[in-house]
Structures are given as C-alpha cells and as structure tokens.
PDB file of N, CA and C in Angstrom:
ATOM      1  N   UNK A   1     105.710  83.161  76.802  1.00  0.00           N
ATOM      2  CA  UNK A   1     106.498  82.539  77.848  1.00  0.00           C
ATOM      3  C   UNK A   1     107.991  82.687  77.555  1.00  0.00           C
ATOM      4  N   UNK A   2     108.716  82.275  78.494  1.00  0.00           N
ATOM      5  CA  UNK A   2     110.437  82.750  78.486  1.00  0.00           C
ATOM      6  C   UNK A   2     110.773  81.193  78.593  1.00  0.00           C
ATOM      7  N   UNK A   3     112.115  81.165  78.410  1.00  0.00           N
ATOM      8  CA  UNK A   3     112.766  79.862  78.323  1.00  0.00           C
ATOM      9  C   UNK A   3     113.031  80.283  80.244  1.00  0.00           C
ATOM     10  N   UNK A   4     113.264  79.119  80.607  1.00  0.00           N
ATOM     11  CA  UNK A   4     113.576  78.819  82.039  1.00  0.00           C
ATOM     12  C   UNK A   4     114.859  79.353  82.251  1.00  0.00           C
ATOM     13  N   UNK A   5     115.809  79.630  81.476  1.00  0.00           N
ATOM     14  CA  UNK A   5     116.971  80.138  81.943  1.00  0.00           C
ATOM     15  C   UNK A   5     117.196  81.442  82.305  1.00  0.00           C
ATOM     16  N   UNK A   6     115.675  82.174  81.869  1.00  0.00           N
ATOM     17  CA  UNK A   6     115.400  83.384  82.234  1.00  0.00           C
ATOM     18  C   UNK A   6     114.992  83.565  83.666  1.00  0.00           C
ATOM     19  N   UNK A   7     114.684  83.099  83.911  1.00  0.00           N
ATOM     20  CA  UNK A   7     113.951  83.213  85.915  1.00  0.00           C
ATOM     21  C   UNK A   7     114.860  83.860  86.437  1.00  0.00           C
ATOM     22  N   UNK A   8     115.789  83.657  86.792  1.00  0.00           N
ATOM     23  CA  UNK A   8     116.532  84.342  87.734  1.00  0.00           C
ATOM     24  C   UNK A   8     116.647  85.716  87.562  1.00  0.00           C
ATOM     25  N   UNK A   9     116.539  86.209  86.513  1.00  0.00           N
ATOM     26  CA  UNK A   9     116.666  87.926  85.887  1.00  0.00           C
ATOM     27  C   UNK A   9     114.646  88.170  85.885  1.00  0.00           C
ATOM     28  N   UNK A  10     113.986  87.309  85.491  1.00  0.00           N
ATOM     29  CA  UNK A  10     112.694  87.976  85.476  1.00  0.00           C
ATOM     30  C   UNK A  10     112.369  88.111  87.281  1.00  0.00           C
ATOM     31  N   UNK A  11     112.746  86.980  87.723  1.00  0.00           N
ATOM     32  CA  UNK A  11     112.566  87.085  89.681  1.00  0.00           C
ATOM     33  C   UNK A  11     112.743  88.078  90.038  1.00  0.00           C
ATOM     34  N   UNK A  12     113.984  88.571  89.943  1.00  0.00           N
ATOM     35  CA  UNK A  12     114.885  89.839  90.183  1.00  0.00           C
ATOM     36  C   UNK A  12     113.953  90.794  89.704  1.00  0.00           C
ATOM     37  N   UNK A  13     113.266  91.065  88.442  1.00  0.00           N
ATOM     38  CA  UNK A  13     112.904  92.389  87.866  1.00  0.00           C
ATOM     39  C   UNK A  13     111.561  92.267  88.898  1.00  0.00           C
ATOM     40  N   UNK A  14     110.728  91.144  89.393  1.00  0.00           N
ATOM     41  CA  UNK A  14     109.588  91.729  89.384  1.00  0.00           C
ATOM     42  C   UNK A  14     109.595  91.917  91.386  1.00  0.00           C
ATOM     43  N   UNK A  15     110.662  91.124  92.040  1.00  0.00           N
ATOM     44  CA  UNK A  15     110.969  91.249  93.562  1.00  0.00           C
ATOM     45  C   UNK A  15     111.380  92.562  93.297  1.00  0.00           C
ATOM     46  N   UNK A  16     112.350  92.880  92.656  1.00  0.00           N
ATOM     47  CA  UNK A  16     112.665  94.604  92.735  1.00  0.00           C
ATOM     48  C   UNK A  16     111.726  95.279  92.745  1.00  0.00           C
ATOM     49  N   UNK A  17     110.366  95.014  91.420  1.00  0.00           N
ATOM     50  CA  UNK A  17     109.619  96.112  91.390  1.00  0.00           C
ATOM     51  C   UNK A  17     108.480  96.175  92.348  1.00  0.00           C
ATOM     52  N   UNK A  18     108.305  95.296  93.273  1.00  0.00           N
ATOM     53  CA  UNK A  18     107.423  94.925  93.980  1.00  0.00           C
ATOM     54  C   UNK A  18     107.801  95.638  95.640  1.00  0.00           C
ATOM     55  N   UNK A  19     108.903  95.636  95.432  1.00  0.00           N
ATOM     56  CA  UNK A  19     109.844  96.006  96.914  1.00  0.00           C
ATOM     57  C   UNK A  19     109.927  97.342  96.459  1.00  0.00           C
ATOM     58  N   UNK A  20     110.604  98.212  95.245  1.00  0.00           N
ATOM     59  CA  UNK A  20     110.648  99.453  94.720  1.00  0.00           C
ATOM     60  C   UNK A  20     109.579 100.266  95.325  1.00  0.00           C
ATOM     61  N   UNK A  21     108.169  99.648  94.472  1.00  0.00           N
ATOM     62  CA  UNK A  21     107.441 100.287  94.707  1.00  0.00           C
ATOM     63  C   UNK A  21     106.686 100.605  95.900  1.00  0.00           C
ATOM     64  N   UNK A  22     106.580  99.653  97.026  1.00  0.00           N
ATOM     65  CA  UNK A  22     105.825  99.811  97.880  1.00  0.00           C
ATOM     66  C   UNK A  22     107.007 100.623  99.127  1.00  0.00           C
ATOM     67  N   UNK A  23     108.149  99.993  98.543  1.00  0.00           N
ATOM     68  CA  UNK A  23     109.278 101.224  99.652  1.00  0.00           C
ATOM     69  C   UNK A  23     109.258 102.851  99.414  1.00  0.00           C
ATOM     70  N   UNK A  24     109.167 102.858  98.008  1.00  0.00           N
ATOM     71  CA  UNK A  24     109.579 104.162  97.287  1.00  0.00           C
ATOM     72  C   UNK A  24     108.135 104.930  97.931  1.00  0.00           C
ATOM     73  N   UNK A  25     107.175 104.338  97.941  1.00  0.00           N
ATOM     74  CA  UNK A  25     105.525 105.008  98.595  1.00  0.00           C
ATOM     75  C   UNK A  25     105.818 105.273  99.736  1.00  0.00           C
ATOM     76  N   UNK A  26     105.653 104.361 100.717  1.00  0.00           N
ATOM     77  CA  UNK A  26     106.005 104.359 102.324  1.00  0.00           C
ATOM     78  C   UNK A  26     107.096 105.634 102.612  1.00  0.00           C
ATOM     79  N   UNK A  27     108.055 105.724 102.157  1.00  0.00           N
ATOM     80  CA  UNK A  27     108.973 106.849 101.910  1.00  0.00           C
ATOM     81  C   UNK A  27     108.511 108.271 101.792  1.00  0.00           C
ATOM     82  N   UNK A  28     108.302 108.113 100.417  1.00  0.00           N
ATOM     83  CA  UNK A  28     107.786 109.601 100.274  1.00  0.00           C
ATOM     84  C   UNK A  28     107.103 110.055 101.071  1.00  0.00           C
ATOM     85  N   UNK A  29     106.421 108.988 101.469  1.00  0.00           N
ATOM     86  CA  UNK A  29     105.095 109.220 102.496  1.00  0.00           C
ATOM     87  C   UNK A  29     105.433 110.227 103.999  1.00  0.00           C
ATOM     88  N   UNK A  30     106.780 109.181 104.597  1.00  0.00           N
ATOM     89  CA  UNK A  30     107.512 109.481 105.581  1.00  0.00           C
ATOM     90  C   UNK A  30     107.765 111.046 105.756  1.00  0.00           C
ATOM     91  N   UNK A  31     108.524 110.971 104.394  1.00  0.00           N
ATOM     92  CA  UNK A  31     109.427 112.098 103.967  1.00  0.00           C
ATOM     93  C   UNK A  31     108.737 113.268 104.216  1.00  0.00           C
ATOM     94  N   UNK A  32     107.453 113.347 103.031  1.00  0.00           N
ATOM     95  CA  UNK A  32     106.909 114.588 102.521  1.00  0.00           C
ATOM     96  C   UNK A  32     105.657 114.849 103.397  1.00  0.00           C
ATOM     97  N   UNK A  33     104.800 113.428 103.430  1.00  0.00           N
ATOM     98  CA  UNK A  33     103.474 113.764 103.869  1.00  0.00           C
ATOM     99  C   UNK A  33     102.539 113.628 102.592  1.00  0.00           C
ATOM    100  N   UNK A  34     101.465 113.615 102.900  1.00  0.00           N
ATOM    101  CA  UNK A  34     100.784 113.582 101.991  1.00  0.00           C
ATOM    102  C   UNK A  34     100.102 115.421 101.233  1.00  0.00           C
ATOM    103  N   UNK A  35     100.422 115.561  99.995  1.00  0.00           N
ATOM    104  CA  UNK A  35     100.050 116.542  99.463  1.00  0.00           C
ATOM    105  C   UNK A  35      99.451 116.392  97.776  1.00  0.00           C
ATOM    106  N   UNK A  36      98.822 117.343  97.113  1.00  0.00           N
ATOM    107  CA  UNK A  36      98.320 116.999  95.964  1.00  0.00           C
ATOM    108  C   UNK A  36      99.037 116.152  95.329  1.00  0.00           C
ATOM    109  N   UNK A  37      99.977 116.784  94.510  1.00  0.00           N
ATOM    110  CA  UNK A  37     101.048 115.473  93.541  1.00  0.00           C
ATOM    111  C   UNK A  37     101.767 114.247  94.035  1.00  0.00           C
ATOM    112  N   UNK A  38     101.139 113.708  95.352  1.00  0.00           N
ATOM    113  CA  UNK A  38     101.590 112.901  96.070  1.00  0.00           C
ATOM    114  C   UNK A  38     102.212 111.207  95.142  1.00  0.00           C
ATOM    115  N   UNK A  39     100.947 111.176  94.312  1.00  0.00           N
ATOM    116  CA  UNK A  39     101.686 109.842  93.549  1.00  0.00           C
ATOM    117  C   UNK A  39     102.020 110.338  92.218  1.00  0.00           C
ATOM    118  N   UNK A  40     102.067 111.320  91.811  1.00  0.00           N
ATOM    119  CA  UNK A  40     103.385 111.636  90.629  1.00  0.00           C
ATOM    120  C   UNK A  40     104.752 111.836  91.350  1.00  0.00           C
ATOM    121  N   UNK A  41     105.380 112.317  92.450  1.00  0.00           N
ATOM    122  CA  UNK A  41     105.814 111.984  93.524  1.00  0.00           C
ATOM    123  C   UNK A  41     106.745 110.526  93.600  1.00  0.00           C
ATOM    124  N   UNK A  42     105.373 109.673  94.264  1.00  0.00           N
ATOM    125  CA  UNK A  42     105.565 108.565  94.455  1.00  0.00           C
ATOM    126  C   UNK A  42     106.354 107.511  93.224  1.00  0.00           C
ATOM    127  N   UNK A  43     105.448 108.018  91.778  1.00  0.00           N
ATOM    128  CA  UNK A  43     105.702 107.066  90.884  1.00  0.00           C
ATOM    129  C   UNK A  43     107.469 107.671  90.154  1.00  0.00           C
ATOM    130  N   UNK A  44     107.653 109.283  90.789  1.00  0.00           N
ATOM    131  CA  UNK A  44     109.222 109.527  89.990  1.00  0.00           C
ATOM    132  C   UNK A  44     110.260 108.920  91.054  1.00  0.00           C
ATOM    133  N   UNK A  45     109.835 108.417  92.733  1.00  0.00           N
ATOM    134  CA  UNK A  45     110.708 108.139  93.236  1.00  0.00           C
ATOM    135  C   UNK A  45     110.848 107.034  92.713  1.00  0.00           C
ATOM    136  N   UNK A  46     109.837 106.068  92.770  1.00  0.00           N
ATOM    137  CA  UNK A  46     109.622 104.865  92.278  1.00  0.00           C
ATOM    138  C   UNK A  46     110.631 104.223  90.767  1.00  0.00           C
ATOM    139  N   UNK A  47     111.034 104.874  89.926  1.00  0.00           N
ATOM    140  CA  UNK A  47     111.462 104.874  88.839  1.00  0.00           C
ATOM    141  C   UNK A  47     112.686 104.751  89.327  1.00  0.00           C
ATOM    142  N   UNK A  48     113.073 105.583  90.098  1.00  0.00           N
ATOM    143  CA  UNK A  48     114.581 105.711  90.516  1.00  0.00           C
ATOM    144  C   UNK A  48     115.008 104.531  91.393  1.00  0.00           C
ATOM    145  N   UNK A  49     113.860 104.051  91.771  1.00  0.00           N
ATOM    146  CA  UNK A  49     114.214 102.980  93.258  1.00  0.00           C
ATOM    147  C   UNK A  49     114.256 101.507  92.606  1.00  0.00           C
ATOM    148  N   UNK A  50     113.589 101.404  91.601  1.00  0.00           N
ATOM    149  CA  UNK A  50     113.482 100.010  90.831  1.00  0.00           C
ATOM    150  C   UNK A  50     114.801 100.357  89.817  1.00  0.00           C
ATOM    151  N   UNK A  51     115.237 101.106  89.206  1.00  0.00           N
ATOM    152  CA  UNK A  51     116.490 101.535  88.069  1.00  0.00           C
ATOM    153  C   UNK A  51     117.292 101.037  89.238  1.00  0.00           C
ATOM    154  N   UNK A  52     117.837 101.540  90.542  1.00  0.00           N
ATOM    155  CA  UNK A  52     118.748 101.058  91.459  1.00  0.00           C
ATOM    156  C   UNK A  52     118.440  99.661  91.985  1.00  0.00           C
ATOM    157  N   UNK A  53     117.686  98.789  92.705  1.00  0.00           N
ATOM    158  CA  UNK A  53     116.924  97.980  93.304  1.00  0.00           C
ATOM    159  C   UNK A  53     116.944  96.236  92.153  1.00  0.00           C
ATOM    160  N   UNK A  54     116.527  96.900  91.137  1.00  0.00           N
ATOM    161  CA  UNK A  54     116.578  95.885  89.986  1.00  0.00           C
ATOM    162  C   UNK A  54     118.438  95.047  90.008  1.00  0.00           C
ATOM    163  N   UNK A  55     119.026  95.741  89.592  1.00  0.00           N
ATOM    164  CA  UNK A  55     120.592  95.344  89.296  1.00  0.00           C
ATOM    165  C   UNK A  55     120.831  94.423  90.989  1.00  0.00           C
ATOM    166  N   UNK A  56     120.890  95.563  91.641  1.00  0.00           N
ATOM    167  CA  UNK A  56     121.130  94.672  93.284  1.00  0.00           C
ATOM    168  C   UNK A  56     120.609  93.536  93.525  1.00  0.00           C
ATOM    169  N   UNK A  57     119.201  93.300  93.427  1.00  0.00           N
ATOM    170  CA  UNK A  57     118.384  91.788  93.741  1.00  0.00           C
ATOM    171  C   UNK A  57     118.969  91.089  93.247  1.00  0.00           C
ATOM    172  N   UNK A  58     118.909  91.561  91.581  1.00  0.00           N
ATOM    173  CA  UNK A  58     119.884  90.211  90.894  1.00  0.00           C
ATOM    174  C   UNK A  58     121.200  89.986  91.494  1.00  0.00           C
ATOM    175  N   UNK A  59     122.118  91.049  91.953  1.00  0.00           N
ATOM    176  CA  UNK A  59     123.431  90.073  92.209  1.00  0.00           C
ATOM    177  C   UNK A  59     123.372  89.810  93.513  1.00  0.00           C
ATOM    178  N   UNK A  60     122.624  89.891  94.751  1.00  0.00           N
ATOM    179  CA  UNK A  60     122.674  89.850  96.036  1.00  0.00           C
ATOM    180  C   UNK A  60     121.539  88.432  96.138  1.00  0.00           C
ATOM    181  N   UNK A  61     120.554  88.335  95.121  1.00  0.00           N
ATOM    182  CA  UNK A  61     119.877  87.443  95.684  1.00  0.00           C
ATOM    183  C   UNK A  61     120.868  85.726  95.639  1.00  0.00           C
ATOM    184  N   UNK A  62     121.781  85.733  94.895  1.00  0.00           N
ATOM    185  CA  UNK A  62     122.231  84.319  95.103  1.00  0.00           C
ATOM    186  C   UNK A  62     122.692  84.133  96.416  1.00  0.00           C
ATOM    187  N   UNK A  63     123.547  84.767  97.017  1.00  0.00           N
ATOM    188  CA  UNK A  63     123.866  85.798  98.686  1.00  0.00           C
ATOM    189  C   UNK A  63     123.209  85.484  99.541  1.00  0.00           C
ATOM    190  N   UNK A  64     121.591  85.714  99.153  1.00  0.00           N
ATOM    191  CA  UNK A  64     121.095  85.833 100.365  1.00  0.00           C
ATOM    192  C   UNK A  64     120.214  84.185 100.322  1.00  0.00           C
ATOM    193  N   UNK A  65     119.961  83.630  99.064  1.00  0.00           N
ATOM    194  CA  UNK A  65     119.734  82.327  99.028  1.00  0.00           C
ATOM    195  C   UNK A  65     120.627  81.582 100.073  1.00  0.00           C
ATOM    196  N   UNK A  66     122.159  81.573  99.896  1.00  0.00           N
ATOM    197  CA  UNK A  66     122.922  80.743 100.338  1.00  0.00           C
ATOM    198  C   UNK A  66     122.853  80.996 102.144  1.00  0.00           C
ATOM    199  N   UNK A  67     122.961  82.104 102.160  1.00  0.00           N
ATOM    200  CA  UNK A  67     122.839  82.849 103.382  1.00  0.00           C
ATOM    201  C   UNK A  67     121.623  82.193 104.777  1.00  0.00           C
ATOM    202  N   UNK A  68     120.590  82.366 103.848  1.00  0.00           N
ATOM    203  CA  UNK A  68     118.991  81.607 104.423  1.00  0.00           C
ATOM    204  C   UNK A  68     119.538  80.140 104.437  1.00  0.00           C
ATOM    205  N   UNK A  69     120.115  79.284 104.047  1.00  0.00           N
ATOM    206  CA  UNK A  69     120.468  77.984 104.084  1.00  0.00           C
ATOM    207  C   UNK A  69     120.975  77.680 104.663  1.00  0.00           C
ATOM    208  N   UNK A  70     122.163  78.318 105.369  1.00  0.00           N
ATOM    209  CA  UNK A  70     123.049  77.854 105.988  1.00  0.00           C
ATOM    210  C   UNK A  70     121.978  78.318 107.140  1.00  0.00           C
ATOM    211  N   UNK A  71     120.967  79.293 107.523  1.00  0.00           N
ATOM    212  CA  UNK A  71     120.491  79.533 108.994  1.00  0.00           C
ATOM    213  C   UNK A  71     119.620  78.295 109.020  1.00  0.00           C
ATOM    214  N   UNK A  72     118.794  77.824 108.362  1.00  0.00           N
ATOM    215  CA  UNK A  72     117.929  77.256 108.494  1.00  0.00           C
ATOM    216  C   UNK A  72     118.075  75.412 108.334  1.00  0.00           C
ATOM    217  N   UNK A  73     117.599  74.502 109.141  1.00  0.00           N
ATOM    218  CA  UNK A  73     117.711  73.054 109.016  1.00  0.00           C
ATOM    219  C   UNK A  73     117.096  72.791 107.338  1.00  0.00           C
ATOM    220  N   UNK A  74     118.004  72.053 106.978  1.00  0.00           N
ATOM    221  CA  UNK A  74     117.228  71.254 105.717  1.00  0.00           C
ATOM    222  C   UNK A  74     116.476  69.821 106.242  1.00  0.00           C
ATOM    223  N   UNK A  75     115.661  69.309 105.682  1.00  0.00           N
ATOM    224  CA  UNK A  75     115.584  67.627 106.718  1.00  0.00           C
ATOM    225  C   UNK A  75     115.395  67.442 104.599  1.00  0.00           C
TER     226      UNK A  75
END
C-alpha cells in the first residue's frame, strides 16, 4: 500500500493508462484498419500515448475538478 499522499499521482497514472490505452486502440484502429501486427501496433502507440497522457492528467486534473464544481449544484 502507498501512503495517502500518493493518490493524486497514482489517480493520474492509472486514469491516463486507462484513457491511453483504450484511445491509442480506437485510433489505430481508425487510422490503419485492422491488419496482422495490429496490437503490436496498438501496444507501441499506446506507450507513446500514456508517456504523453500521464504528465497532463496530473496537472489538468485539479482544472478540471474545480471546473466540474463550479457547473454543477453542491446541496
């Protein structure tokens, strides 16, 4: 287990890799089509999309926390 002051960076790593990966698929998908090396493919875009994706969540998600708050009623 992690000390709690970690969450905000483990959130970030695993929303990135969760969003990475299923964008970086859908994509290629778009892109190329489906062909033999389709998920070696998938998994080198994938690498690249979570390496970029990771850093951003973390500094955008406080952003978009505050962001969702102000749209939405608190009671």
């Amino acid at each position: 287990m992690f000390a709690a002051r970690f969450q905000p960076i483990i959130f970030a790593f695993i929303m990135s890799g969760f969003m990475a990966f299923l964008m970086s698929g859908i994509l290629t998908f778009i892109n190329l089509g489906w062909f033999d090396t389709f998920f070696i493919a998938w998994i080198n875009a994938y690498l690249y999309a979570h390496a970029c994706a990771f850093p951003l969540v973390f500094i955008f998600a406080p952003l978009s926390r505050k962001l969702s708050m102000l749209l939405t009623r608190q009671q």
